[in-house]
C-alpha atoms as a PDB file:
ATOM      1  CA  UNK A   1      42.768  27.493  50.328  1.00  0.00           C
ATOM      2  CA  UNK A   2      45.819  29.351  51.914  1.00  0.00           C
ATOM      3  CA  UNK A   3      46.817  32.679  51.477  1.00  0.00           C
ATOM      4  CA  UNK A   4      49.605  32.036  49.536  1.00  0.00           C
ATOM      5  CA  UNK A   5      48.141  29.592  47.082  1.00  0.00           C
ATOM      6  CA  UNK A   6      45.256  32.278  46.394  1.00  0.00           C
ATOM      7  CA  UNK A   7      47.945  34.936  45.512  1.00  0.00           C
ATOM      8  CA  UNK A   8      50.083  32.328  43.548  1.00  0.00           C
ATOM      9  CA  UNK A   9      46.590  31.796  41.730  1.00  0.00           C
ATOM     10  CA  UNK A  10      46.455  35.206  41.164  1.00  0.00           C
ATOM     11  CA  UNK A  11      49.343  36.061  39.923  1.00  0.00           C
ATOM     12  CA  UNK A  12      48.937  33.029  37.592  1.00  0.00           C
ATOM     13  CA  UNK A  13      45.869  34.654  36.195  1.00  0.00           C
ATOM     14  CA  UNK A  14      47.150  38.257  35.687  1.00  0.00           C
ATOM     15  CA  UNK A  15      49.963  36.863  34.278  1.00  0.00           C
ATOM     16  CA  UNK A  16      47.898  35.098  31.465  1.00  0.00           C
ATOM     17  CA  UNK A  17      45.841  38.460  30.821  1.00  0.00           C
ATOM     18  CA  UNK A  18      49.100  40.654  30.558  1.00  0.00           C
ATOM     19  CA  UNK A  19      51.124  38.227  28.085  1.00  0.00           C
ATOM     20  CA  UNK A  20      47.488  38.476  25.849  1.00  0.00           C
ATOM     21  CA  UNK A  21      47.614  42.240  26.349  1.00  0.00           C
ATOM     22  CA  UNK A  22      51.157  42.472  25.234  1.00  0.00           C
ATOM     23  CA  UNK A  23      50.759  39.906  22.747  1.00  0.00           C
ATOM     24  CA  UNK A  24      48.088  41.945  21.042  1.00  0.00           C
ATOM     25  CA  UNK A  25      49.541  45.204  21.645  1.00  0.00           C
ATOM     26  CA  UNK A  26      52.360  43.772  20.270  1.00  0.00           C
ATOM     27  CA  UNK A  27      50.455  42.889  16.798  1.00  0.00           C
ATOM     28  CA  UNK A  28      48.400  46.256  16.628  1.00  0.00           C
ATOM     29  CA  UNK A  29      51.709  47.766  16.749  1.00  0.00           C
ATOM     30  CA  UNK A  30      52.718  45.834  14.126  1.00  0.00           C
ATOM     31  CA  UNK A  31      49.763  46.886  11.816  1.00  0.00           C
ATOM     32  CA  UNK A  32      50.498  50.332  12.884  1.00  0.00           C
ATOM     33  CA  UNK A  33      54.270  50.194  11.252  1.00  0.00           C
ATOM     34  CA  UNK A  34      52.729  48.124   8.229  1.00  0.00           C
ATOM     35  CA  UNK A  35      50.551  51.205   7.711  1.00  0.00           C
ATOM     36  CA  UNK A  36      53.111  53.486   7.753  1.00  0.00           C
ATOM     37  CA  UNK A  37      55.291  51.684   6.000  1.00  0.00           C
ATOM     38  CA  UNK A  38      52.222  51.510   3.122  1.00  0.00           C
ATOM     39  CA  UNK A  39      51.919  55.238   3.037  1.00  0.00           C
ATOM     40  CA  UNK A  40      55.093  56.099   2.368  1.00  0.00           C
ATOM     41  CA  UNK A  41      55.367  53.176  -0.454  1.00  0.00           C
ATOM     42  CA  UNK A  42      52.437  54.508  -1.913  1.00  0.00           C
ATOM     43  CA  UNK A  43      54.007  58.121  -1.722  1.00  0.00           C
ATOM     44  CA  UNK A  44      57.317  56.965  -3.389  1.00  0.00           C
ATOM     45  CA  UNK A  45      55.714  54.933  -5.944  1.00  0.00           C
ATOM     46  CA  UNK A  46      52.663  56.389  -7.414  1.00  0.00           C
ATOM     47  CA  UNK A  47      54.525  58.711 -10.220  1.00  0.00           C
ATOM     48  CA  UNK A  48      55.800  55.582 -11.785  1.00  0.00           C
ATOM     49  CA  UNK A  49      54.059  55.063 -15.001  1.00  0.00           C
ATOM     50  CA  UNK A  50      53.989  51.280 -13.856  1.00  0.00           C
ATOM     51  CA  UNK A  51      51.930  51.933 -10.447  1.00  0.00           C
ATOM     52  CA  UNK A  52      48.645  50.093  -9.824  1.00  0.00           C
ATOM     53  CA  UNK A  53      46.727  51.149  -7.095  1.00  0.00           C
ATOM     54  CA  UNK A  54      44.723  47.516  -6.988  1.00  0.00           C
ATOM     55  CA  UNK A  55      47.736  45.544  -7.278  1.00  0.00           C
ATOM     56  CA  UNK A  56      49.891  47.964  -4.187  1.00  0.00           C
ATOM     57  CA  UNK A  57      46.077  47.337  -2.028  1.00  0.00           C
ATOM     58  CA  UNK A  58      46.573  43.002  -3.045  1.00  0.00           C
ATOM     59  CA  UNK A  59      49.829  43.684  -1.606  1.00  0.00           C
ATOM     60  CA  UNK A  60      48.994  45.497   1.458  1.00  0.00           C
ATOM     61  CA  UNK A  61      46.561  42.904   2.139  1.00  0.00           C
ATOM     62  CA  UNK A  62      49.152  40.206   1.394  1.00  0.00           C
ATOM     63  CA  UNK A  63      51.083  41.427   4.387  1.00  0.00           C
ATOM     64  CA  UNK A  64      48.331  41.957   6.724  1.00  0.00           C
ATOM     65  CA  UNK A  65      46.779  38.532   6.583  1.00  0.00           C
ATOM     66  CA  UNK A  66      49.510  37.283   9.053  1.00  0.00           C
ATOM     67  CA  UNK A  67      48.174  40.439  11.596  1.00  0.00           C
ATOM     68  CA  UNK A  68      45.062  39.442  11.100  1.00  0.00           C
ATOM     69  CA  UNK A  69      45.206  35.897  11.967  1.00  0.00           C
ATOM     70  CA  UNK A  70      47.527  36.708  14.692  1.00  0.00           C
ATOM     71  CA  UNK A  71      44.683  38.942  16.629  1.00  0.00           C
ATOM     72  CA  UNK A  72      42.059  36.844  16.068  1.00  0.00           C
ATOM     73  CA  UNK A  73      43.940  34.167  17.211  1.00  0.00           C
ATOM     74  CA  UNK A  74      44.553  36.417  20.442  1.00  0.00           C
ATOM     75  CA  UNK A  75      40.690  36.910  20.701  1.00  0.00           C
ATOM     76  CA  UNK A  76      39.984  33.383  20.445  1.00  0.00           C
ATOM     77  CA  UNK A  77      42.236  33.118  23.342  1.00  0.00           C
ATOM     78  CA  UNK A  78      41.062  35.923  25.546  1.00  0.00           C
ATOM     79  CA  UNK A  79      37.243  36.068  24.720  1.00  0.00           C
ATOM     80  CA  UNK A  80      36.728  32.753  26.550  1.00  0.00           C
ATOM     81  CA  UNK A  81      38.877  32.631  29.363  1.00  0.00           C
ATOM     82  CA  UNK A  82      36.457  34.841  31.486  1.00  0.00           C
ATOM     83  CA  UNK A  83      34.012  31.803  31.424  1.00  0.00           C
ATOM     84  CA  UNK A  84      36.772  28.650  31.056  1.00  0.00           C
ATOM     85  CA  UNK A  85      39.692  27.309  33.033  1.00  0.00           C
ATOM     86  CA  UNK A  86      42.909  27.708  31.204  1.00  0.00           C
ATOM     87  CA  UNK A  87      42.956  23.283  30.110  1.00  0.00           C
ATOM     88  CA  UNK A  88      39.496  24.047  28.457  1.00  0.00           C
ATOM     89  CA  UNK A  89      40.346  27.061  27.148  1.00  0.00           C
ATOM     90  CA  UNK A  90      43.011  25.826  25.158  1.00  0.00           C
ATOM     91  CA  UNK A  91      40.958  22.808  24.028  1.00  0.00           C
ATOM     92  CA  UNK A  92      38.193  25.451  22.913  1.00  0.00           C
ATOM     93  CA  UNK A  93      40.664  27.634  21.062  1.00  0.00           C
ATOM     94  CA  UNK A  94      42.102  25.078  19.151  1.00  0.00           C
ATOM     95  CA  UNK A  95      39.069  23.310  17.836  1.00  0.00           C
ATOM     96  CA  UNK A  96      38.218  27.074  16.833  1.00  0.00           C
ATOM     97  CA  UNK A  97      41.479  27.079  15.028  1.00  0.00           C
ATOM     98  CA  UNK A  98      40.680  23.371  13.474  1.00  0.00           C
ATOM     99  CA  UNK A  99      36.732  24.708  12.596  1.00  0.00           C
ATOM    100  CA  UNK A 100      38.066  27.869  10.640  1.00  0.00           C
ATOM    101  CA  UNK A 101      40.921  25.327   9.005  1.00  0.00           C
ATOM    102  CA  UNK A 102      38.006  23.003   8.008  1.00  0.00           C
ATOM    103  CA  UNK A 103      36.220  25.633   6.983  1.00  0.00           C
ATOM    104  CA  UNK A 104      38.969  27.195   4.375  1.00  0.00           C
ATOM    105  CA  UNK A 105      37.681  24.750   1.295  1.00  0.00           C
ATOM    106  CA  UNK A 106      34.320  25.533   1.156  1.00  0.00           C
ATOM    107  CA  UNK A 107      34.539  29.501   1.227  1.00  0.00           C
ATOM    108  CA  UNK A 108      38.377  30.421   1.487  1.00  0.00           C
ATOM    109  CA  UNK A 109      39.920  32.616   4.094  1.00  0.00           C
ATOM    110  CA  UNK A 110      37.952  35.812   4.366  1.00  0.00           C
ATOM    111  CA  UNK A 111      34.770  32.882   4.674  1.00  0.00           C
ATOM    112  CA  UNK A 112      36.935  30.598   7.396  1.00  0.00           C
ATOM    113  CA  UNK A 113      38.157  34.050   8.989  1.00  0.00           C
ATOM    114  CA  UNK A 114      34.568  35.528   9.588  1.00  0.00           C
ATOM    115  CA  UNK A 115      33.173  32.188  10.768  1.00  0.00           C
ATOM    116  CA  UNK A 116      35.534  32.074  13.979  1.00  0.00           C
ATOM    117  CA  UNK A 117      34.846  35.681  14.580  1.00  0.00           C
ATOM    118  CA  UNK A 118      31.261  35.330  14.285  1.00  0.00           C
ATOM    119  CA  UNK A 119      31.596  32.670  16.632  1.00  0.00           C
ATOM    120  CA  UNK A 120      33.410  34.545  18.880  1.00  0.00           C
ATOM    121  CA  UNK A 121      30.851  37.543  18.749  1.00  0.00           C
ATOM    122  CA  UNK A 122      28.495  35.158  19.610  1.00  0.00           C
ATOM    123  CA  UNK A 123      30.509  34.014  22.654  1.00  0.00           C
ATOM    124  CA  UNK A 124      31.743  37.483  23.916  1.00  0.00           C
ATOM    125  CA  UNK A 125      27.756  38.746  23.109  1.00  0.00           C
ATOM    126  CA  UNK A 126      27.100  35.988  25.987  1.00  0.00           C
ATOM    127  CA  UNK A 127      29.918  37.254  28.399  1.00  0.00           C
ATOM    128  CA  UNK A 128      28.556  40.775  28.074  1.00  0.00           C
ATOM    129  CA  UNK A 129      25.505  39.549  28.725  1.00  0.00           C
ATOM    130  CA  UNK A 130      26.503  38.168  31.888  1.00  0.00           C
ATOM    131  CA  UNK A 131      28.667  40.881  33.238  1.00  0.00           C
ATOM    132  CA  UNK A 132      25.424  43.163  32.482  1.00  0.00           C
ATOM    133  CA  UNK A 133      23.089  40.259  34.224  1.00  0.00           C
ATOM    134  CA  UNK A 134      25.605  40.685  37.349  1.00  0.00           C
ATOM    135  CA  UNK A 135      27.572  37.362  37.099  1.00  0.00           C
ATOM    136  CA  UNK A 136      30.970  37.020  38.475  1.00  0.00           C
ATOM    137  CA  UNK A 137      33.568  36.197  36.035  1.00  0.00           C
ATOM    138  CA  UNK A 138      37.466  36.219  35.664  1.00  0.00           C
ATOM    139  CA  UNK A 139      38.207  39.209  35.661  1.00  0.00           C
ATOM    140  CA  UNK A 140      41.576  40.421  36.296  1.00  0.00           C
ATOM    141  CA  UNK A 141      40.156  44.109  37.939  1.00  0.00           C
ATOM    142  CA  UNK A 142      37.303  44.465  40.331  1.00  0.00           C
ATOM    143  CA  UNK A 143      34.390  46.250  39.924  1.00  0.00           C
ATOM    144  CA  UNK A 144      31.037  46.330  37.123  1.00  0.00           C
ATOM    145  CA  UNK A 145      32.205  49.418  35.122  1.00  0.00           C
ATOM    146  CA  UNK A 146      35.516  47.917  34.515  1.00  0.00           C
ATOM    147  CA  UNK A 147      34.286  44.358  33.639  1.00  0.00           C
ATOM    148  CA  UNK A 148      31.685  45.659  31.501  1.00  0.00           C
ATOM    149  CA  UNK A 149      33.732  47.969  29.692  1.00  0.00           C
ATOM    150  CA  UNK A 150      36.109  45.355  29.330  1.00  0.00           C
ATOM    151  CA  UNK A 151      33.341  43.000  27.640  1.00  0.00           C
ATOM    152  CA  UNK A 152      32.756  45.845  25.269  1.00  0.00           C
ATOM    153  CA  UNK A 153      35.812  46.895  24.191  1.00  0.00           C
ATOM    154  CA  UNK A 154      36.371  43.168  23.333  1.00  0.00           C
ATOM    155  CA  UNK A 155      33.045  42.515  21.581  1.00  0.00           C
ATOM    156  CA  UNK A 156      33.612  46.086  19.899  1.00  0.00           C
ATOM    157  CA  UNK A 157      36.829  44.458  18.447  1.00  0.00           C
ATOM    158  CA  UNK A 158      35.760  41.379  17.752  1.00  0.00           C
ATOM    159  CA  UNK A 159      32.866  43.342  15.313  1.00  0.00           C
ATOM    160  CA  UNK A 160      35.581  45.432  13.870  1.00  0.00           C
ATOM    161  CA  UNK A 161      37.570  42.717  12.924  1.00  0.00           C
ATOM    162  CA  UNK A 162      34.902  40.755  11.333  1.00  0.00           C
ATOM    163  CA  UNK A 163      33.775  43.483   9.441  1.00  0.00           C
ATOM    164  CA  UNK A 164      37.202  44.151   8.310  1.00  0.00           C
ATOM    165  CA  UNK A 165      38.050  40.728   7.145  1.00  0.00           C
ATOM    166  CA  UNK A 166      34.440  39.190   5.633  1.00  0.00           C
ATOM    167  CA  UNK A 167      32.054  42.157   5.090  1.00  0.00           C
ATOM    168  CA  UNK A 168      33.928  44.283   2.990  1.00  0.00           C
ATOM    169  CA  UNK A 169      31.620  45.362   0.502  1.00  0.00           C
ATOM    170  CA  UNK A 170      28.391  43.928   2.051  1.00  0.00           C
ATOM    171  CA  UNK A 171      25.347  46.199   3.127  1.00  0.00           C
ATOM    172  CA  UNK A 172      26.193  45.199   6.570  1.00  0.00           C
ATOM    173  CA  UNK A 173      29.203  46.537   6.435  1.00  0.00           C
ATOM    174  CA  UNK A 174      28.853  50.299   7.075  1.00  0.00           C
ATOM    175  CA  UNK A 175      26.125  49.641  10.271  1.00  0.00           C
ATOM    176  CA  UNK A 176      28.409  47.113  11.728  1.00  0.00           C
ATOM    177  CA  UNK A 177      31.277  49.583  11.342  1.00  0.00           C
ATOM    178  CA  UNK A 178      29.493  52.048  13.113  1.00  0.00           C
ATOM    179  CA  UNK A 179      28.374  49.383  15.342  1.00  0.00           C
ATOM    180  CA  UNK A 180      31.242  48.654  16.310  1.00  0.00           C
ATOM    181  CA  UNK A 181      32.763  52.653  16.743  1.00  0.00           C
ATOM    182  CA  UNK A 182      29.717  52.639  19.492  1.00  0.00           C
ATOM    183  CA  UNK A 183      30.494  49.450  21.309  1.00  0.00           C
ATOM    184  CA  UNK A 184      34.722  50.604  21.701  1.00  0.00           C
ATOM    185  CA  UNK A 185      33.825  54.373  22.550  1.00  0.00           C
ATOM    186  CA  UNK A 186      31.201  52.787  25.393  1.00  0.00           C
ATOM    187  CA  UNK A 187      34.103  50.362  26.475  1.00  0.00           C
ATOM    188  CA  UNK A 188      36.606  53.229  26.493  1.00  0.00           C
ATOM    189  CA  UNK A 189      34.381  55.325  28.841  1.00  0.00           C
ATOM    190  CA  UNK A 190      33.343  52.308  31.332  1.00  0.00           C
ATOM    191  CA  UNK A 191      36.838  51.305  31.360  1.00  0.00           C
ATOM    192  CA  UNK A 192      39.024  54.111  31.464  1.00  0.00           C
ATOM    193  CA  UNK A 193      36.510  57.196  33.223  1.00  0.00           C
ATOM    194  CA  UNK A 194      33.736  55.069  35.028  1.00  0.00           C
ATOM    195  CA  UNK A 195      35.942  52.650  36.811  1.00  0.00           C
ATOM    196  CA  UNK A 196      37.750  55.569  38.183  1.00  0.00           C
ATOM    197  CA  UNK A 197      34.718  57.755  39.532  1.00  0.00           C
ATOM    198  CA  UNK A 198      34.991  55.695  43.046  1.00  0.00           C
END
């Protein structure tokens, strides 16, 4: 292969990573202005003799459910690419999308939600697995503290997600939370100290 068609290929690839990155900055910034937003609707509305603090939370989740199947949706895409070429990816992603549709009947959302994160636990589990093992994967920065922190910032999201939308109230919850917590604060340090002690 040429020089030229290797950068070409990699500019292809970083370009896929940084429209996911923006895409999902993008929708955490979104949940960040829906959470103001909330706070200051709670503040201006609780005197009312009306107010009801479980209907204003069915209403807050309302409007999240769009942010929330927006990110996952982004996780479904990212998670795998480190393993599959961009055709199979896409295959992969939508029969995830298709399994979570099928899946809305028997359980409803929170039940179709969880299964394709727990899926995709499974899958990014596997990927950190491999990083840890020593395999090389796409990644689109060199070096093992950056691709492992990486892994677990993604499978610390995936967690926090999943316990977000289907635990919620489950004895699991809590420990997965904290679960979780450890898996982003270890991703945090690989990525953003570790991979630049060199």
């Amino acid at each position: 292969m040429s020089t030229s068609a290797q950068q070409a290929r990699v500019r292809r690839a970083i370009g896929w990573d940084l429209a996911l990155v923006l895409l999902t900055a993008v929708t955490l910034a979104a949940f960040g202005a829906l959470a103001l937003w909330g706070m200051f609707y709670y503040k201006s509305h609780a005197a009312r003799p009306d107010w009801s603090v479980p209907a204003f939370q069915e209403m807050m989740n309302r409007l999240a459910t769009p942010l929330v199947v927006l990110l996952i949706v982004w996780l479904v895409l990212c998670i795998p690419k480190r393993l599959f070429s961009r055709r199979v990816l896409l295959g992969y992603s939508a029969g995830m999308i298709a399994l979570g549709l099928a899946a809305l009947p028997f359980g409803g959302p929170r039940f179709a939600l969880g299964l394709v994160l727990g899926l995709s636990s499974l899958l990014q589990t596997a990927i950190l697995a491999l990083v840890l093992a020593g395999a090389r994967l796409r990644f689109a920065g060199r070096g093992f503290a950056l691709r492992a922190g990486s892994s677990l910032l993604h499978l610390g999201i995936v967690l926090f997600t999943l316990d977000l939308v289907a635990l919620q109230g489950s004895p699991w919850h809590i420990p997965l939370f904290w679960v979780a917590t450890g898996l982003l604060t270890a991703g945090c340090i690989f990525t953003f100290y570790l991979a630049k002690q060199r």
